[in-house]
Protein backbone atom coordinates (compact mmCIF):
# COMPACT_ATOMS: atom_id res chain seq x y z
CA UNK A 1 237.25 -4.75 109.93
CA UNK A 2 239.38 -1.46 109.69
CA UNK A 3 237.40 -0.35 107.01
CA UNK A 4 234.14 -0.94 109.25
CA UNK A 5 235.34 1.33 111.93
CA UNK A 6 236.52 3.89 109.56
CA UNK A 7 232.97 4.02 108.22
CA UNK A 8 231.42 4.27 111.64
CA UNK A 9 233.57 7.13 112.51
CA UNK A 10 232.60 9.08 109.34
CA UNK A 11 229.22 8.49 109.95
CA UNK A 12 229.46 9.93 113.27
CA UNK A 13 231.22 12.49 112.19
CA UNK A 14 228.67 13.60 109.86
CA UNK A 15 225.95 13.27 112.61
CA UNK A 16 227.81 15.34 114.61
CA UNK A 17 228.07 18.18 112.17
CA UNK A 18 224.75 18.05 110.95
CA UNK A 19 221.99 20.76 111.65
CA UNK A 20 220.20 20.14 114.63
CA UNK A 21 216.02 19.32 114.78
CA UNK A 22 213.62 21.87 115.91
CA UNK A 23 210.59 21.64 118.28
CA UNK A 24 208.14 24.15 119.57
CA UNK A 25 208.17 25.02 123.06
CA UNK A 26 206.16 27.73 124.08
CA UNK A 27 205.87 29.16 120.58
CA UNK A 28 209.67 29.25 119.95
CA UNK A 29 211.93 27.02 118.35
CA UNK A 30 214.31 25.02 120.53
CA UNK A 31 217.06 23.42 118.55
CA UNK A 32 218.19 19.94 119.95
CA UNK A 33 219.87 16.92 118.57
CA UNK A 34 219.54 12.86 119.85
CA UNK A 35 221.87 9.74 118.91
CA UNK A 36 222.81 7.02 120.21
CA UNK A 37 220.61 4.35 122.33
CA UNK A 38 220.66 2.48 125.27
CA UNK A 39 219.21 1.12 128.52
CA UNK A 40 219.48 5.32 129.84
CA UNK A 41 219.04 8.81 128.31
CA UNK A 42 221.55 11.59 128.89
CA UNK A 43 220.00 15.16 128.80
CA UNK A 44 222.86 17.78 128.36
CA UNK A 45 222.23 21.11 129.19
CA UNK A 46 224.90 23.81 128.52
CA UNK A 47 225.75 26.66 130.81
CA UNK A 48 225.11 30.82 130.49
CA UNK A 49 224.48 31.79 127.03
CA UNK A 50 225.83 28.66 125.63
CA UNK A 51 223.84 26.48 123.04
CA UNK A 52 224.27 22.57 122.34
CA UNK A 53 227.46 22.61 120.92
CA UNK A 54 229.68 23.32 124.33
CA UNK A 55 229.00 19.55 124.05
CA UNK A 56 230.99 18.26 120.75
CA UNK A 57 234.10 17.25 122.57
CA UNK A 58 231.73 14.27 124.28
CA UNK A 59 228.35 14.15 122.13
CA UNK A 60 229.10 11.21 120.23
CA UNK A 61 231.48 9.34 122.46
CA UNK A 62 228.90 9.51 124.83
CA UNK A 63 226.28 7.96 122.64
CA UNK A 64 228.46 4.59 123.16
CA UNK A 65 226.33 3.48 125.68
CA UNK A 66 222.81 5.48 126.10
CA UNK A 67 220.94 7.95 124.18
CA UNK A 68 222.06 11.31 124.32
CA UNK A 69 219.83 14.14 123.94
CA UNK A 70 221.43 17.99 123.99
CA UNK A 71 219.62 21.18 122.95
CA UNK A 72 220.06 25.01 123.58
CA UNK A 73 217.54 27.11 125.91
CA UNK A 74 215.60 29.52 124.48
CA UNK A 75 217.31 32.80 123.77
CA UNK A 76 221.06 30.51 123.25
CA UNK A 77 222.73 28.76 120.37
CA UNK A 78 220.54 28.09 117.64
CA UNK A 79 217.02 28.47 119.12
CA UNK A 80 214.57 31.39 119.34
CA UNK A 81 216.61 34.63 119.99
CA UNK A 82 214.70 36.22 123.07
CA UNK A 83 216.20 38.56 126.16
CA UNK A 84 214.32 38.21 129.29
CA UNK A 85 214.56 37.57 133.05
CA UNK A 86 214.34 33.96 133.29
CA UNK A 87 214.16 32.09 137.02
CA UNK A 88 215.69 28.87 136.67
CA UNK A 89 212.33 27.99 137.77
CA UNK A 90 211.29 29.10 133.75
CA UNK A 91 214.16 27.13 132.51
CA UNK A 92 213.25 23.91 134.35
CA UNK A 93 209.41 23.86 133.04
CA UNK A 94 210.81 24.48 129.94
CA UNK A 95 213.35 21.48 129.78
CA UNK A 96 209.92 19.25 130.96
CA UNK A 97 208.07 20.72 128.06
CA UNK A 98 211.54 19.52 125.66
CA UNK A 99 211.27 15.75 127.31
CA UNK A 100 207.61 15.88 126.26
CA UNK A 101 207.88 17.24 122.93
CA UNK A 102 210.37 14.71 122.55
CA UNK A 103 207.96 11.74 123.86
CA UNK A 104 211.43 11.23 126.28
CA UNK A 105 208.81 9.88 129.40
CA UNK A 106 211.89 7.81 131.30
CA UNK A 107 214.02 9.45 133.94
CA UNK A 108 217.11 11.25 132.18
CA UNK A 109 220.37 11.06 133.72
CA UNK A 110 220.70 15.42 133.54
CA UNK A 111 224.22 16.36 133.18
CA UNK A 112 224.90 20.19 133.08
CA UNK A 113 227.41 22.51 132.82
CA UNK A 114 228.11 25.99 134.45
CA UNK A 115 224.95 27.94 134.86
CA UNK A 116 223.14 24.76 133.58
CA UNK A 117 223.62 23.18 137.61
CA UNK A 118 220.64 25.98 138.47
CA UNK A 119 218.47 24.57 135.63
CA UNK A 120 219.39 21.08 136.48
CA UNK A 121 218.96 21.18 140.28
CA UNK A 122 215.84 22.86 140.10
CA UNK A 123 214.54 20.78 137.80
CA UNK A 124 215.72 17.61 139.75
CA UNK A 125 213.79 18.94 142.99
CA UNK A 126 210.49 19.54 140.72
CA UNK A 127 210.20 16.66 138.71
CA UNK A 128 212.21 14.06 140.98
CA UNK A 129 210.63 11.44 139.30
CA UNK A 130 212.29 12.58 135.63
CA UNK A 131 215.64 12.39 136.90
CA UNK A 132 217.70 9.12 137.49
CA UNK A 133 220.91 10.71 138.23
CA UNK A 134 222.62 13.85 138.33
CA UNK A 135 226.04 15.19 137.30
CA UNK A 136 227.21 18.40 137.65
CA UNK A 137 230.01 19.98 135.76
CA UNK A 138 231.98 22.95 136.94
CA UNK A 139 228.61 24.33 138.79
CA UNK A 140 227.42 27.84 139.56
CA UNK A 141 226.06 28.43 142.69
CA UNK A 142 224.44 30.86 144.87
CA UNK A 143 227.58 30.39 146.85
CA UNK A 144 230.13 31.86 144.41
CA UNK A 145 229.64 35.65 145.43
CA UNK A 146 230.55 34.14 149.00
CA UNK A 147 233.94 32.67 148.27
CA UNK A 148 234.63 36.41 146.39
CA UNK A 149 233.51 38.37 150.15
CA UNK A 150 235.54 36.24 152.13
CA UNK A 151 238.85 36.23 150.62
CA UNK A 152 238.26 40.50 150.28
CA UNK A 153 235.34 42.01 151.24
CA UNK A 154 235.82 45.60 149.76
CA UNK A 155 237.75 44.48 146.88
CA UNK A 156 234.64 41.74 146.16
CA UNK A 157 232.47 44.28 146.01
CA UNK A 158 233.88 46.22 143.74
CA UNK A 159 234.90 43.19 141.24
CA UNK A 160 230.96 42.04 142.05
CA UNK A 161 229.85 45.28 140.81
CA UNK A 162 231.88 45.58 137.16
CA UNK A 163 230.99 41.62 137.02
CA UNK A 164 227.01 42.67 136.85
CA UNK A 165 227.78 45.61 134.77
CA UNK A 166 229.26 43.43 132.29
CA UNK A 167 226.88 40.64 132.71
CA UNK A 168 224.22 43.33 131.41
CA UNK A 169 225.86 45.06 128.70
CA UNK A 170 224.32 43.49 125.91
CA UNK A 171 220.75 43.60 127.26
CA UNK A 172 218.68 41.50 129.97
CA UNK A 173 220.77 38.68 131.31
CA UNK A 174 219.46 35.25 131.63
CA UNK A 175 221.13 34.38 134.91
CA UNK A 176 219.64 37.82 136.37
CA UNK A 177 216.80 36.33 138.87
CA UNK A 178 218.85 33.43 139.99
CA UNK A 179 222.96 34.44 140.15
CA UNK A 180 222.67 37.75 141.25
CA UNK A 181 219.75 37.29 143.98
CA UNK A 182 221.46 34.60 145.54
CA UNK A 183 218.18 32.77 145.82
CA UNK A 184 219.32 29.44 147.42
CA UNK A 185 218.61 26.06 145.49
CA UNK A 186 217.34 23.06 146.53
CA UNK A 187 219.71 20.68 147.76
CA UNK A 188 219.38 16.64 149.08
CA UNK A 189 216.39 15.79 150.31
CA UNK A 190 214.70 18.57 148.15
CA UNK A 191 216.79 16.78 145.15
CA UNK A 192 215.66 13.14 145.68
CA UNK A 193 218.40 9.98 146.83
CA UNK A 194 219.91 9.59 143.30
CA UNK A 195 223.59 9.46 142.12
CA UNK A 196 225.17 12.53 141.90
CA UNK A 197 228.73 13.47 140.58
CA UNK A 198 229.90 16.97 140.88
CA UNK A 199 233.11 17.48 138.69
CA UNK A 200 234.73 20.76 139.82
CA UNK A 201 238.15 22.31 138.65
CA UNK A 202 240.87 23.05 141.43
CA UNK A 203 243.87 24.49 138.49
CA UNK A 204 245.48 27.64 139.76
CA UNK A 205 245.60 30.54 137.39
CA UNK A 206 248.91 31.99 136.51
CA UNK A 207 247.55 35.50 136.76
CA UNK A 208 243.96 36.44 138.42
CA UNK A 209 241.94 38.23 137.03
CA UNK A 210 239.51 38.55 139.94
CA UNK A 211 239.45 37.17 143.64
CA UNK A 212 237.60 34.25 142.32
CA UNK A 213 240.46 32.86 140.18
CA UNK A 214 243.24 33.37 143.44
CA UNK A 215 244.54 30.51 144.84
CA UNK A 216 242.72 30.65 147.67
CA UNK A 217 239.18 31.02 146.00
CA UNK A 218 240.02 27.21 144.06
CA UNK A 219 240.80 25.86 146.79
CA UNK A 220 237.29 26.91 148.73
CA UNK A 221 235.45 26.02 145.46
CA UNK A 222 237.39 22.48 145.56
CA UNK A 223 235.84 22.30 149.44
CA UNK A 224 232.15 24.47 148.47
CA UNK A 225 231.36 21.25 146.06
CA UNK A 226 233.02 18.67 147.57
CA UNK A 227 230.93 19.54 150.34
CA UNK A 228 227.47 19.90 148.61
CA UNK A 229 228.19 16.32 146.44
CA UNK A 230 229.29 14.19 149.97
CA UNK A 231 226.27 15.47 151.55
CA UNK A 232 224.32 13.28 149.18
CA UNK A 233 223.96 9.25 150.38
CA UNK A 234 225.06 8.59 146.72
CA UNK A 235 227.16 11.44 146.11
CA UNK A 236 230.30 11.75 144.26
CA UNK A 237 232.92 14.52 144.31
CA UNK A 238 235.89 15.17 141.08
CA UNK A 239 238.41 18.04 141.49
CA UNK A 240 240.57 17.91 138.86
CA UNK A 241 243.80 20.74 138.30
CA UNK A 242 244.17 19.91 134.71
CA UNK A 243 240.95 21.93 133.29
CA UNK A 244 239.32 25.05 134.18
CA UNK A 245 235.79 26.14 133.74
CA UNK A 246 235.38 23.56 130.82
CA UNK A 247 236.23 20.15 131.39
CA UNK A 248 234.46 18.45 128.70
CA UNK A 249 236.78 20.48 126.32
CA UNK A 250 239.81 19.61 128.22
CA UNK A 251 239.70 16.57 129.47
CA UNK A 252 237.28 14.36 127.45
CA UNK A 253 238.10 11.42 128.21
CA UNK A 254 237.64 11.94 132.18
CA UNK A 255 234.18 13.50 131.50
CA UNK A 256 233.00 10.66 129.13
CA UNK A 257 234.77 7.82 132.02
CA UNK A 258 233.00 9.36 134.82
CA UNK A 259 229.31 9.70 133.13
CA UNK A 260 229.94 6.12 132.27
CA UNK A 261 230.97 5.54 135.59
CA UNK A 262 227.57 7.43 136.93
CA UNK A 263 225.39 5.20 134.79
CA UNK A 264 226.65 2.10 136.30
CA UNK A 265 225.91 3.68 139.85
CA UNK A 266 221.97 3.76 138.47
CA UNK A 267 220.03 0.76 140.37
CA UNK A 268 217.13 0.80 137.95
């Protein structure tokens, strides 16, 4: 029997590590990877410029108990290497055009990451009848900037300001049309009556580097997305003070439990 799990574990291992599938999506490649089966799917989607891996800590762990399907946008980890403006309104048609490539026609349960919450809410609140459930990890929102402008107005501006400088120095960024505009996202009802779990990270940082790392700024994002997931009927808030912006790296085993924990809350 020892030897049986040993040889499950290698083969996962090697699944893990081995070079993702492509599909055509609008004439570019879009890497992407599936394992795993069960009565749901799980669509990862990474955040900023990250690609599919930001989700090896819980890829095959999560395959357990559904099928998990994870891929990079265009322009990020191992797909086509574009720079351009995209909306997360882009991004969303986009994942849609994945799921069909895919022949993936049942809801997904969409769990994403960082940036990823604009792709995923947006794409919840235009095809509601794709998603099942919704988690959201560590979450961007149009509200950041706020937190920044209320702790220090002048001094937020100025941090603001070097922010978007840097967020541009390497060409066109991705987040442009959606982060810096503030455009608002859709929230419940525009994002239909589904489970929703927003994991966000409270840990204090020994030494700011901007207003939005204080003490003071966790503690308002604790309260921005405990906020946003209670004002769901089936909504679900996490702080935790053990990670920071990347939970699935540091605390696996909490991410894994509570997606778990998510697809139990599904009543179909």
């Amino acid at each position: 029997m020892k030897f049986w799990w040993l040889f499950l574990g290698c083969m996962f291992t090697v699944s893990a590590l081995a070079k993702p599938d492509m599909v055509k999506i609008n004439g570019y490649d879009v890497e992407y990877e599936i394992v795993g089966k069960g009565k749901h799917t799980v669509l990862l989607e990474a955040g900023g410029a990250a690609g599919l891996s930001d989700w090896d800590p819980i890829f095959i762990k999560l395959a357990q108990k559904a099928k998990i399907v994870r891929y990079s946008r265009i322009g990020n980890g191992g797909s086509a290497k574009i720079k351009k403006h995209y909306s997360s309104e882009e991004y969303a048609q986009e994942v849609k055009m994945v799921l069909d490539a895919l022949n993936i026609k049942e809801p997904v349960v969409y769990v994403a990451h960082s940036y990823g919450a604009y792709v995923a809410r947006r794409f919840a609140s235009m095809y509601p009848e794709r998603v099942s459930a919704l988690m959201l990890i560590e979450p961007a929102t149009e509200h950041d900037v706020d937190i920044m402008r209320k702790i220090d107005l002048a001094k937020a501006e100025k941090e603001i300001a070097q922010i978007k400088l840097d967020d541009l120095i390497n060409g066109m960024s991705n987040q442009y049309l959606d982060f810096w505009s503030k455009r608002p996202l859709p929230d419940y009802p525009q994002i239909p009556d589904i489970p929703v779990t927003v994991i966000a990270s409270t840990k204090k940082y020994d030494e700011p580097s901007i207003l939005f790392f204080t003490d003071k700024a966790r503690e308002m994002w604790g309260e921005l997305h405990s906020e946003w997931a209670n004002s769901f009927p089936q909504g679900k808030a996490v702080l935790t003070d053990k990670s920071y912006h990347y939970p699935q790296n540091d605390e696996p085993a909490m991410v894994v439990k509570e997606i778990f924990e998510l697809l139990a809350r599904i009543k179909h």
